[in-house]
N, C-alpha and C. Protein backbone atom coordinates (compact mmCIF):
# COMPACT_ATOMS: atom_id res chain seq x y z
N UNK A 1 -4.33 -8.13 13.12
CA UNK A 1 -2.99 -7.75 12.70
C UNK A 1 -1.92 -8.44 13.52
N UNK A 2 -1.99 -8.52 14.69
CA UNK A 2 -1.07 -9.09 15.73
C UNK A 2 -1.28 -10.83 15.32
N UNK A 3 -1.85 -11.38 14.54
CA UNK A 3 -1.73 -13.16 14.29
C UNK A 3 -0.75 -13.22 13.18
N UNK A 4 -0.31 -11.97 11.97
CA UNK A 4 0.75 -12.12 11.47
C UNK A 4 2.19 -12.14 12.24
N UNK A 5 3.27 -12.37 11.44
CA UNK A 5 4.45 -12.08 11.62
C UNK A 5 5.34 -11.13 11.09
N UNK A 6 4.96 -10.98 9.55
CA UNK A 6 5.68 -10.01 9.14
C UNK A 6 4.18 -9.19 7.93
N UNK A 7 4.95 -8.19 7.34
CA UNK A 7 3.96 -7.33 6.63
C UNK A 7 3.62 -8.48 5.40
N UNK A 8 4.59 -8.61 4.78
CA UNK A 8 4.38 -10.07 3.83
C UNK A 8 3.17 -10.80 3.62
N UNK A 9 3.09 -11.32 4.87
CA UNK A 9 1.80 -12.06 5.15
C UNK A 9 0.39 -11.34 5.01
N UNK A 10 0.53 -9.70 5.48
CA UNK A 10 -0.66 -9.14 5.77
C UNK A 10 -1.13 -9.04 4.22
N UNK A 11 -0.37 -8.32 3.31
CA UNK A 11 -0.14 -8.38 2.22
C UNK A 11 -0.80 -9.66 0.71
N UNK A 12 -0.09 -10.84 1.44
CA UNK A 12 -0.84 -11.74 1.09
C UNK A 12 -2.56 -12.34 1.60
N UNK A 13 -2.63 -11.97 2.91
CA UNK A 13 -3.82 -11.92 3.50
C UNK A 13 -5.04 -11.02 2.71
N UNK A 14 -4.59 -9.84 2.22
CA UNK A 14 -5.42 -8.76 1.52
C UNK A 14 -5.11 -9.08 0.25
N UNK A 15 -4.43 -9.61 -0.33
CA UNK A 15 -4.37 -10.14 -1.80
C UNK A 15 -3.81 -9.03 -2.67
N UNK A 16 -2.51 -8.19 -2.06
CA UNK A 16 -2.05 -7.25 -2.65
C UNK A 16 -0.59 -7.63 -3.23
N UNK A 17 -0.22 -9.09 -2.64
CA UNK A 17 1.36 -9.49 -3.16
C UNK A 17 1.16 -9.65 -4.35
N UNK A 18 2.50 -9.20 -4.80
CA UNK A 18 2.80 -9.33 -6.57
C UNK A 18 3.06 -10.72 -6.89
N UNK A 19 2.36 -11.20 -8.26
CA UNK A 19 2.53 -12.65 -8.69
C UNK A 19 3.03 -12.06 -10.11
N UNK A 20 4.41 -12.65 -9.99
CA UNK A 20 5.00 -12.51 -11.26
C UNK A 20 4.92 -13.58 -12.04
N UNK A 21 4.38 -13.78 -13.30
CA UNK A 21 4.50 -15.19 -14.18
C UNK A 21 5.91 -14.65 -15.63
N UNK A 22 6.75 -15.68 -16.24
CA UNK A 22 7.90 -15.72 -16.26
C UNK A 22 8.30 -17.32 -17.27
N UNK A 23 8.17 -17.18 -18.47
CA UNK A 23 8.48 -18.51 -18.94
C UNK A 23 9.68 -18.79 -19.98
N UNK A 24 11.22 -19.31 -19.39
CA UNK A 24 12.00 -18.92 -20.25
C UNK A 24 12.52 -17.68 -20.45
N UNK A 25 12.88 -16.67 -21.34
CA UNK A 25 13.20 -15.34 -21.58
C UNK A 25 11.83 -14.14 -21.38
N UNK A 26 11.06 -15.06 -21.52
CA UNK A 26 9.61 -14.44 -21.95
C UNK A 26 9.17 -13.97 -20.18
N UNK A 27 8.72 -12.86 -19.98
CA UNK A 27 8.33 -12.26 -19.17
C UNK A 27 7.62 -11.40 -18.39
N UNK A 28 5.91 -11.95 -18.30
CA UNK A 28 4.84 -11.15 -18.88
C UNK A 28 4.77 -9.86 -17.61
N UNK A 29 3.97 -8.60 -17.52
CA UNK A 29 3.90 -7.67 -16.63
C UNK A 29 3.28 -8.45 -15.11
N UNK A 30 4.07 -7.47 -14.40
CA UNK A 30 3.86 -8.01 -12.74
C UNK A 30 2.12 -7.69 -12.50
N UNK A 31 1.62 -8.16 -11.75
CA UNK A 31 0.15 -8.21 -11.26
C UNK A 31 -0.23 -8.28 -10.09
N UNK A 32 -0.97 -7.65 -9.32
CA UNK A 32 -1.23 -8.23 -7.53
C UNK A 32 -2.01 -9.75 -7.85
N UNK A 33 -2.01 -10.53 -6.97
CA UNK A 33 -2.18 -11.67 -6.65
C UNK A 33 -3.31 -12.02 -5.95
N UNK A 34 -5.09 -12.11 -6.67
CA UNK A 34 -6.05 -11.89 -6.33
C UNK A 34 -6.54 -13.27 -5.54
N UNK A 35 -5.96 -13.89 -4.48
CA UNK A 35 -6.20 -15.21 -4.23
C UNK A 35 -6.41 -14.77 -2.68
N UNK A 36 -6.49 -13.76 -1.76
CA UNK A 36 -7.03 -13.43 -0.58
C UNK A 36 -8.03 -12.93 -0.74
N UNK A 37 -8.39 -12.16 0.37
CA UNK A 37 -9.62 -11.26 0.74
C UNK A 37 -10.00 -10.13 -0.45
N UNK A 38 -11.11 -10.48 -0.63
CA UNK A 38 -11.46 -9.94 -1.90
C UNK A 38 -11.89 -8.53 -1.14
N UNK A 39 -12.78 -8.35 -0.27
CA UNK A 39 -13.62 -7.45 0.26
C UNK A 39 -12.34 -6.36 1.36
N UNK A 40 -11.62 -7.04 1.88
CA UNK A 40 -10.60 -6.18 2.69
C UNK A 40 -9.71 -5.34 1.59
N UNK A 41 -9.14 -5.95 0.59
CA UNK A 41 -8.33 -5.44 -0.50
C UNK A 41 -9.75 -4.02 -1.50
N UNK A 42 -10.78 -4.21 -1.02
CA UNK A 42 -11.45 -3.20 -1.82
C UNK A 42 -11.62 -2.03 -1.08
N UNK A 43 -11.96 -2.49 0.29
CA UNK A 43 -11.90 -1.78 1.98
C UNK A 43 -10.98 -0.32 1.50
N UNK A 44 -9.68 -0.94 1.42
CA UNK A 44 -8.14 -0.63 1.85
C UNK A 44 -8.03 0.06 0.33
N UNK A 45 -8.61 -0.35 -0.63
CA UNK A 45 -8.46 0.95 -2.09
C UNK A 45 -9.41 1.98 -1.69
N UNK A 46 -10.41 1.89 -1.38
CA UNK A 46 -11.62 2.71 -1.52
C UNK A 46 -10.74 3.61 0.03
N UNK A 47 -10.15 3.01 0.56
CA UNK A 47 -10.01 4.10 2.42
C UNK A 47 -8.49 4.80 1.47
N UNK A 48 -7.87 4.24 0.80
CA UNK A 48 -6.81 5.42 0.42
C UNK A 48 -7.16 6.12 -0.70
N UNK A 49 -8.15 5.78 -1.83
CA UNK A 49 -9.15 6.75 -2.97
C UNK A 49 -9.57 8.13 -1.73
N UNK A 50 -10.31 7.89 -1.00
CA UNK A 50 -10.88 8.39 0.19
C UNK A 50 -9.37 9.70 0.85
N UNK A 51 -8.57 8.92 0.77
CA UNK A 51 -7.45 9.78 1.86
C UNK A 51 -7.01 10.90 0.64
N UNK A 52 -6.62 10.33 -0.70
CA UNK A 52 -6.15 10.97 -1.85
C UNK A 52 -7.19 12.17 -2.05
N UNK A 53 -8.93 11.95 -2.21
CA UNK A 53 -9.46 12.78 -2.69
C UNK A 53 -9.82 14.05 -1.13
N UNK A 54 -9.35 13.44 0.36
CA UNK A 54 -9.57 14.70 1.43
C UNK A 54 -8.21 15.29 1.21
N UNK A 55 -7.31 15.12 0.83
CA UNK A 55 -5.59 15.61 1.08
C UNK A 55 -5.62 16.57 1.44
N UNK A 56 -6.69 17.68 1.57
CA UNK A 56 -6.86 19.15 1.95
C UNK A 56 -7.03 19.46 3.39
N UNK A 57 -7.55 18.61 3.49
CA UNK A 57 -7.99 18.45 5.04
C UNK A 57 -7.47 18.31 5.97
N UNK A 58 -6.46 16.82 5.95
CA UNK A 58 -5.41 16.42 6.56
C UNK A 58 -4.27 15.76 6.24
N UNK A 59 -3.36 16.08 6.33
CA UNK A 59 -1.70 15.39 6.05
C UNK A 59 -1.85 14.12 6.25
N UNK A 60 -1.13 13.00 5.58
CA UNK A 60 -0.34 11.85 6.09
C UNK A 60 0.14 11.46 4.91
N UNK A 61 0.97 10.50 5.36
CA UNK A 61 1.98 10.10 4.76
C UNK A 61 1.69 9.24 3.56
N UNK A 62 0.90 8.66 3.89
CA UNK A 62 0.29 7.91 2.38
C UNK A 62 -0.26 8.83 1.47
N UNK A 63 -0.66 9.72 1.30
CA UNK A 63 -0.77 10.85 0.54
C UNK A 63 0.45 11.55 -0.04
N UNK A 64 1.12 11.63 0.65
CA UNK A 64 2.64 12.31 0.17
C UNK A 64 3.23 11.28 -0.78
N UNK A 65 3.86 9.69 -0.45
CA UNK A 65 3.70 8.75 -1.40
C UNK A 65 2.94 9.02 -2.33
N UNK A 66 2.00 8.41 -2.78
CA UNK A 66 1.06 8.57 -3.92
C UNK A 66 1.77 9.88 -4.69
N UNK A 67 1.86 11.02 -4.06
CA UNK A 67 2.32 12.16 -4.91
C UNK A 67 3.49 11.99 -5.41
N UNK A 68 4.53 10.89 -4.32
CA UNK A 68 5.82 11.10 -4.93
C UNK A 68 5.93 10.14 -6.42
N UNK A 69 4.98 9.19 -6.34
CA UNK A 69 5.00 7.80 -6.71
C UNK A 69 4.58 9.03 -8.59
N UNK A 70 3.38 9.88 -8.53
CA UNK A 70 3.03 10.62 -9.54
C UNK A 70 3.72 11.48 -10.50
N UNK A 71 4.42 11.61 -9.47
CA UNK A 71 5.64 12.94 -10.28
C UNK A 71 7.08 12.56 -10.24
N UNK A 72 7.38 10.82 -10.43
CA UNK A 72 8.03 10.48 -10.44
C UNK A 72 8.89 10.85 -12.29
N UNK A 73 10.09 10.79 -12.57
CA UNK A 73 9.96 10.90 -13.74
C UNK A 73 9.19 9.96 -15.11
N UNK A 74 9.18 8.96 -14.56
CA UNK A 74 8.37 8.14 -15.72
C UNK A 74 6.71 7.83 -14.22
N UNK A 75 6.38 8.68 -14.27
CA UNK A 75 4.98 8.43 -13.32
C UNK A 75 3.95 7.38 -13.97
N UNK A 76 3.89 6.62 -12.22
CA UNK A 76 3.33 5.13 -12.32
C UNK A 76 1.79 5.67 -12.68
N UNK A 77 0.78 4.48 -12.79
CA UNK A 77 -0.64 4.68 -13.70
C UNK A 77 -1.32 4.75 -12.18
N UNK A 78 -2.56 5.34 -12.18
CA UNK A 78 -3.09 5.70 -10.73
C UNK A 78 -3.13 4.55 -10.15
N UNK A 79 -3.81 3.08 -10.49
CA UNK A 79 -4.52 2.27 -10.05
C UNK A 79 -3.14 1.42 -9.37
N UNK A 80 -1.84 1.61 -9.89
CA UNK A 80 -0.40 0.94 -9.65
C UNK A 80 -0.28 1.86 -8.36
N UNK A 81 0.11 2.97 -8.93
CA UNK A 81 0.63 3.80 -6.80
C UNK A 81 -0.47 3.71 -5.89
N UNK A 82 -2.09 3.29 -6.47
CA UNK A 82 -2.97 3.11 -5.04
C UNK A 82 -2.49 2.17 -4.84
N UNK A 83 -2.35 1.00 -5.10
CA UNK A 83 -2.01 -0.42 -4.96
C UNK A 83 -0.68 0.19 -3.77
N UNK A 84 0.17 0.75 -4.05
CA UNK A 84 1.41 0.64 -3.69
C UNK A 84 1.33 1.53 -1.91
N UNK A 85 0.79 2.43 -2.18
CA UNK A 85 0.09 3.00 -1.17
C UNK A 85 -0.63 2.08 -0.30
N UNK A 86 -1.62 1.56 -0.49
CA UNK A 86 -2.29 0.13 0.25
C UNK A 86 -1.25 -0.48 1.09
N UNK A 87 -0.18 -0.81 0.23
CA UNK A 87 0.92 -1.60 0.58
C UNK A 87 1.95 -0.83 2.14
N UNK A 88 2.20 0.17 1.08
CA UNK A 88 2.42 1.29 3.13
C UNK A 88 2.07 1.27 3.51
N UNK A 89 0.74 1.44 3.88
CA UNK A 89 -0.53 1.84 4.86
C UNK A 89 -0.61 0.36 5.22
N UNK A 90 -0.79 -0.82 5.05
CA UNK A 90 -0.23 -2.23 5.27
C UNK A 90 1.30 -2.20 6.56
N UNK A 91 1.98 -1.89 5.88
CA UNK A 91 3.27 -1.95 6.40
C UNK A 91 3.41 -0.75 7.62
N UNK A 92 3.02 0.21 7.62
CA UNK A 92 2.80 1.59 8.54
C UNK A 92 2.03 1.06 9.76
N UNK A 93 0.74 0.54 9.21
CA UNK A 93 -0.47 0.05 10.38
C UNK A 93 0.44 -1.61 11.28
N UNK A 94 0.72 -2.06 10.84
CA UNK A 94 1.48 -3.29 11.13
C UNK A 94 2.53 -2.54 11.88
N UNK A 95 3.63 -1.90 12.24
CA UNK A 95 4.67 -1.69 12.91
C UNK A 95 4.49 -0.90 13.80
N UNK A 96 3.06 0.33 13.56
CA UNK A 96 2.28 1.07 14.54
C UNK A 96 1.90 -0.26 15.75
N UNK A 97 0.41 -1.21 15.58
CA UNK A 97 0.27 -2.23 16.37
C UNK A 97 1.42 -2.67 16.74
N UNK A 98 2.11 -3.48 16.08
CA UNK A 98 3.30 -4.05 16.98
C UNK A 98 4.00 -3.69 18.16
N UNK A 99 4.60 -2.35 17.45
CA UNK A 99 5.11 -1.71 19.06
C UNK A 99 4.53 -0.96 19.57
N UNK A 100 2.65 -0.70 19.52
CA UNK A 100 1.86 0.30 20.06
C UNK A 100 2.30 1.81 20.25
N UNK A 101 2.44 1.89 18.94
CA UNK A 101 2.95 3.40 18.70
C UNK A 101 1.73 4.38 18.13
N UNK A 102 1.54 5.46 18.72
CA UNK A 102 0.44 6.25 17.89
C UNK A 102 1.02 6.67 16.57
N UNK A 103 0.42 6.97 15.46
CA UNK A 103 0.62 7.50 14.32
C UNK A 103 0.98 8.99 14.52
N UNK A 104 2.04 10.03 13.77
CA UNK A 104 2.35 10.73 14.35
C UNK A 104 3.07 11.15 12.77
N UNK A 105 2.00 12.20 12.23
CA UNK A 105 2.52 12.79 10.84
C UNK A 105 3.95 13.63 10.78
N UNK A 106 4.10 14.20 11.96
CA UNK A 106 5.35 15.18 11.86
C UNK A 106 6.56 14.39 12.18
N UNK A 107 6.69 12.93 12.88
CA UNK A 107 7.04 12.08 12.79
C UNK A 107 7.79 10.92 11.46
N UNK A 108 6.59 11.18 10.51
CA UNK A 108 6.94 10.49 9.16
C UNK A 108 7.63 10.98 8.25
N UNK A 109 7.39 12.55 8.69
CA UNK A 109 8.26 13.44 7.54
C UNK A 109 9.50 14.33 7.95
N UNK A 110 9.87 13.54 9.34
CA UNK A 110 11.06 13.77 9.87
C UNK A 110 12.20 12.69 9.63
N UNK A 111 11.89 11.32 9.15
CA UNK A 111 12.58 10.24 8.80
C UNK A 111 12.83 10.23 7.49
C-alpha cells in the first residue's frame, strides 16, 4: 500500500477504476475496468460479501455504506454498492497506513 501515491492508483492496481466508453452522443453504461489484479479484486468482494453477511456481529463503516448506498431512493443493484464499498475500504485502508492510524468505528460515525 505505501508504493502507491494516491487511492486512484490502488484502485487501478485492483482493477476497480471505472472505464467509461463514449462515442459521439452515444454513451454506453459505466463498467469497472478489468485490466489489474484479477485475484486481489475477488479477495476484496468476497472480504466485504463476508463483512455484509457478519453485520451482526460487528459495526464498521463499510457496512453502513452499502446500507446507505441500498436505501438510497433509486437503490443501486447489489453487485454496483459492493463494488463501491471495495472502493472505501480501498480509500479507508490507504489513509489508515499512511498516517498509521488505527481504525476506530466510533470515529467514522462521528465525521
Amino acid at each position: 500500500m505505501r508504493r502507491f501515491k494516491n487511492p486512484k492508483q490502488i484502485n487501478a492496481y485492483a482493477s476497480i477504476d471505472i472505464q467509461r466508453h463514449q462515442s459521439g452522443k452515444l454513451q454506453y453504461q459505466d463498467r469497472i475496468n478489468k485490466r489489474g489484479n484479477r485475484r486481489l479484486r475477488k479477495l476484496l468482494y468476497y472480504m466485504v460479501m463476508t463483512m455484509i453477511t457478519l453485520r451482526k456481529r460487528s459495526q464498521n463503516s463499510i457496512v453502513d455504506y452499502y446500507d446507505h448506498l441500498k436505501k438510497q431512493p433509486q437503490s443501486k443493484p447489489h453487485k454496483v454498492a459492493v463494488i463501491a464499498c471495495v472502493n472505501k475500504f480501498l480509500k479507508v485502508a490507504f489513509h489508515l497506513i499512511q498516517h498509521g492510524i488505527p481504525y476506530n468505528y466510533a470515529f467514522t460515525t462521528a465525521s
